[in-house]
N, C-alpha and C. Protein backbone atom coordinates (compact mmCIF):
# COMPACT_ATOMS: atom_id res chain seq x y z
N UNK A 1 196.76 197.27 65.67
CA UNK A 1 196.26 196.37 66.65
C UNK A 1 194.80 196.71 66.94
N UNK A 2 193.61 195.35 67.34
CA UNK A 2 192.92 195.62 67.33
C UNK A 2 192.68 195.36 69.17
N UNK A 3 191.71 196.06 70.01
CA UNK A 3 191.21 195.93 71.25
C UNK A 3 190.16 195.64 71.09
N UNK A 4 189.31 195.47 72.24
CA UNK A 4 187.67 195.46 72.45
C UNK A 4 187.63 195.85 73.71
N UNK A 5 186.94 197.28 73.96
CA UNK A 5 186.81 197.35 75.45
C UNK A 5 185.02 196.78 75.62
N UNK A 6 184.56 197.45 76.77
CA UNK A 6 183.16 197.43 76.89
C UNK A 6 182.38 198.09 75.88
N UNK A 7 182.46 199.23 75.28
CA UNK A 7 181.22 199.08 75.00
C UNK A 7 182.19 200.19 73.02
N UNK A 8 183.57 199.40 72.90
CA UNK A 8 184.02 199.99 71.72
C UNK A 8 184.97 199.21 71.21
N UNK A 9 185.29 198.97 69.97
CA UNK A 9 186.55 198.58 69.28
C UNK A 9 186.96 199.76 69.02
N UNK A 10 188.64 199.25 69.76
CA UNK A 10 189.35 200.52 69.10
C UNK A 10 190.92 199.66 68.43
N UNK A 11 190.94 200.21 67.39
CA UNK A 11 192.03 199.98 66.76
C UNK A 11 192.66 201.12 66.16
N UNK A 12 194.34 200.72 66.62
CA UNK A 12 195.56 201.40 66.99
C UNK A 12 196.14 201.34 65.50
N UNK A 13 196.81 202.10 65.02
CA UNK A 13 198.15 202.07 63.79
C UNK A 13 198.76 202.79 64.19
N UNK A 14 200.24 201.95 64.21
CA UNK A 14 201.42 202.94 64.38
C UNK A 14 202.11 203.70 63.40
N UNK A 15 202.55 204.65 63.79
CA UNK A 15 202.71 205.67 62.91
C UNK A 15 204.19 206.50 62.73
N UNK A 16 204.88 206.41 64.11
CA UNK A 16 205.95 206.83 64.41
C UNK A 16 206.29 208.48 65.42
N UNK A 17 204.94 209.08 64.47
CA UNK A 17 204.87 210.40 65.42
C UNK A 17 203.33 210.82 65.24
N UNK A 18 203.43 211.93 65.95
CA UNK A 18 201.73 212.67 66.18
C UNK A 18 201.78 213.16 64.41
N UNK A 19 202.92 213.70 64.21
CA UNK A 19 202.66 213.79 62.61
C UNK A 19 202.12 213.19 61.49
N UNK A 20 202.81 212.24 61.57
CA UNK A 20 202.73 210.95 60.61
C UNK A 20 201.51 209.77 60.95
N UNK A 21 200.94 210.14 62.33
CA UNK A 21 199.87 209.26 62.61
C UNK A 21 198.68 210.82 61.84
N UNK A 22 198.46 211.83 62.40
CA UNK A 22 197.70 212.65 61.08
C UNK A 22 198.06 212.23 59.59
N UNK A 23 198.99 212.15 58.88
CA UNK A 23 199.24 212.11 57.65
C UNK A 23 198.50 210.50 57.03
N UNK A 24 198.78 209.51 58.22
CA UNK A 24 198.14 208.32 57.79
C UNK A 24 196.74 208.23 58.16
N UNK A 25 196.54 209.22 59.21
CA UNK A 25 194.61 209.10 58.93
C UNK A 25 194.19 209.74 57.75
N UNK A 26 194.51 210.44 57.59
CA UNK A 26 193.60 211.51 56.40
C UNK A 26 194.33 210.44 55.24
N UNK A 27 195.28 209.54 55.09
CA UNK A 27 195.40 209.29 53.82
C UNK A 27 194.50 208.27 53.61
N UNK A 28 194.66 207.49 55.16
CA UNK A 28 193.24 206.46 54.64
C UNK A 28 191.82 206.66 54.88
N UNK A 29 191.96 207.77 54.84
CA UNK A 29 190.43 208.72 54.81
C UNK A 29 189.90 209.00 53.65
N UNK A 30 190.82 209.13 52.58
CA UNK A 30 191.22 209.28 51.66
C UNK A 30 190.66 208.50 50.62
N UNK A 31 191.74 207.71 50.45
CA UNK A 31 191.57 206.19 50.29
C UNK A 31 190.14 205.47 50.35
N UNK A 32 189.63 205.01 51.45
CA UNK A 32 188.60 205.00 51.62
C UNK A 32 187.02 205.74 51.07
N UNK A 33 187.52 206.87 50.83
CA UNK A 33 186.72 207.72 50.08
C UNK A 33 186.44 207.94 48.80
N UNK A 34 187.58 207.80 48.07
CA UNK A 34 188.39 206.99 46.57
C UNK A 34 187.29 205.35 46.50
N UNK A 35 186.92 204.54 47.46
CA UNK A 35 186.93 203.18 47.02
C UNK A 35 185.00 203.79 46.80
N UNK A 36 185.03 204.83 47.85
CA UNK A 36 182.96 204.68 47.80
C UNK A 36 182.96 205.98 46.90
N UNK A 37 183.80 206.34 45.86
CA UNK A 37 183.30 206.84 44.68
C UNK A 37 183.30 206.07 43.72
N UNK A 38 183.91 205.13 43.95
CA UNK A 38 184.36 204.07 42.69
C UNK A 38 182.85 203.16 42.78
N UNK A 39 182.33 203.13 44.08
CA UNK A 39 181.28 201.90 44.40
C UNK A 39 180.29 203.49 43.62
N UNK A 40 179.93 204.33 44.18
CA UNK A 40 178.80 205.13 43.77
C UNK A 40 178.92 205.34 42.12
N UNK A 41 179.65 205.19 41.42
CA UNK A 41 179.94 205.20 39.64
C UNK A 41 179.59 204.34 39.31
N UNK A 42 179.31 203.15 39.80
CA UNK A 42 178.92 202.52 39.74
C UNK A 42 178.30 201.01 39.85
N UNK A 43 176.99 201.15 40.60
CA UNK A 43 176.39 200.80 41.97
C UNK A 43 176.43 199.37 41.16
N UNK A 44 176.02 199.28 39.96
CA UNK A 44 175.34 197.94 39.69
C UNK A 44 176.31 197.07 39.29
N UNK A 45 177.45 196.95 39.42
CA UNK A 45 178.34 196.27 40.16
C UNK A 45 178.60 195.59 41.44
N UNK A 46 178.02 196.57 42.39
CA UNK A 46 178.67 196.13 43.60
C UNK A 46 177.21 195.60 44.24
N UNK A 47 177.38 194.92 45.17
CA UNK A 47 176.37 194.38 45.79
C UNK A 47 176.27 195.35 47.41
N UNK A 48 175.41 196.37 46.94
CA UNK A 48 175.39 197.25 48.40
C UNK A 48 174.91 196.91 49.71
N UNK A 49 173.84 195.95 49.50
CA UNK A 49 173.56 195.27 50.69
C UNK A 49 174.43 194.65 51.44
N UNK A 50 175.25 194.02 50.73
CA UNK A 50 176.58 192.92 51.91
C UNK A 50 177.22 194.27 52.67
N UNK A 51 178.31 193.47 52.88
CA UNK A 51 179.15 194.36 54.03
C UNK A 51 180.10 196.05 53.86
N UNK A 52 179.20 196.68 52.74
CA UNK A 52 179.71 197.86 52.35
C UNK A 52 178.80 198.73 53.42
N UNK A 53 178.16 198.74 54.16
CA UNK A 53 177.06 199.08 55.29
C UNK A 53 178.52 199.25 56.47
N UNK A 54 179.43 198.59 56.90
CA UNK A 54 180.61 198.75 57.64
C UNK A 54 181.44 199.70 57.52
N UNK A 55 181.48 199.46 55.98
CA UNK A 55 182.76 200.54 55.28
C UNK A 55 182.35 201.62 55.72
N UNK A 56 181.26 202.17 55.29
CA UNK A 56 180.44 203.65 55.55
C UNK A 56 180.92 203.71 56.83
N UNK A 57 179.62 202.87 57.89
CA UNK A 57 179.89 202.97 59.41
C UNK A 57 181.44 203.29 60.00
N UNK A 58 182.26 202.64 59.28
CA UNK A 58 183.58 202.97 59.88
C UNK A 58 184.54 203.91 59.24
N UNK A 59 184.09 204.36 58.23
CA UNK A 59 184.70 205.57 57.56
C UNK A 59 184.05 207.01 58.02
N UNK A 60 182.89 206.89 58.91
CA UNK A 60 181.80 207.88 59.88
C UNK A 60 182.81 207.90 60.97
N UNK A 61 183.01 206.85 61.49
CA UNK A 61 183.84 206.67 62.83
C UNK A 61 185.11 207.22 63.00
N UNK A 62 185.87 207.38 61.69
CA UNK A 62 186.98 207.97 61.43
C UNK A 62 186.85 209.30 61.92
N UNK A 63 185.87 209.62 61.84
CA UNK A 63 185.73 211.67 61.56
C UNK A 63 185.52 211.76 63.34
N UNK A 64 186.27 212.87 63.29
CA UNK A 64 186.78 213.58 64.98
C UNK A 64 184.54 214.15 64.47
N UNK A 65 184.03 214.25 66.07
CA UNK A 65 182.90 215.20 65.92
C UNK A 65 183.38 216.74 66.06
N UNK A 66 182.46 217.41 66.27
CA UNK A 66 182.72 219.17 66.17
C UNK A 66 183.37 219.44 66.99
N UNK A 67 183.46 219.31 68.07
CA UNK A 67 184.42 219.83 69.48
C UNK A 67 185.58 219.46 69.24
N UNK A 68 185.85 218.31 69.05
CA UNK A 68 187.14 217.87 68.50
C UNK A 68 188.04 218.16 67.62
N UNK A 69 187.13 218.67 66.66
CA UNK A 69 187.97 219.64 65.23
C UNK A 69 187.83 220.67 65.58
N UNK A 70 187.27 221.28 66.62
CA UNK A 70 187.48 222.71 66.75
C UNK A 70 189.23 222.70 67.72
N UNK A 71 188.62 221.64 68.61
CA UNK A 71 190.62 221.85 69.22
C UNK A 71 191.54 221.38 68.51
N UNK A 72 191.64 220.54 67.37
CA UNK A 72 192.17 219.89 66.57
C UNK A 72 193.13 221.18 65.89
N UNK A 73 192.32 222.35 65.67
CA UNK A 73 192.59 223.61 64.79
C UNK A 73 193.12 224.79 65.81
N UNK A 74 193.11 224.07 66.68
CA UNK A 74 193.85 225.76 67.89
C UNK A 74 195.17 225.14 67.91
């Protein structure tokens, strides 16, 4: 599901548990990461200007910052 608060989109996937919602981020972290090696092998294929500028942006957005992965790991 997708929201819009003030000043963020946040979108929800259910997952079933705290487990399995980790197992499905990192897979489509993954995933995602898999599609922008496939685009960087080769660029002159893809048209980088259109909306691959998002993908990035929201595959950035995915990642906890430093404080967060530090409690993430205690």
């Amino acid at each position: 599901m997708v929201r819009f608060e003030d000043d963020k989109l946040v979108i929800e996937l259910k997952a079933g548990s705290a487990e399995l919602s980790v197992e499905r981020w990192t897979n489509l972290h993954h995933a995602l990461s898999l599609i922008l090696a496939d685009i960087s092998l080769s660029p002159e294929d893809v048209d980088l200007s259109g909306g691959y500028f998002y993908l990035f942006d929201f595959l950035d957005e995915l990642m906890p910052d430093w404080k967060d992965v530090k409690k993430m790991v205690k």
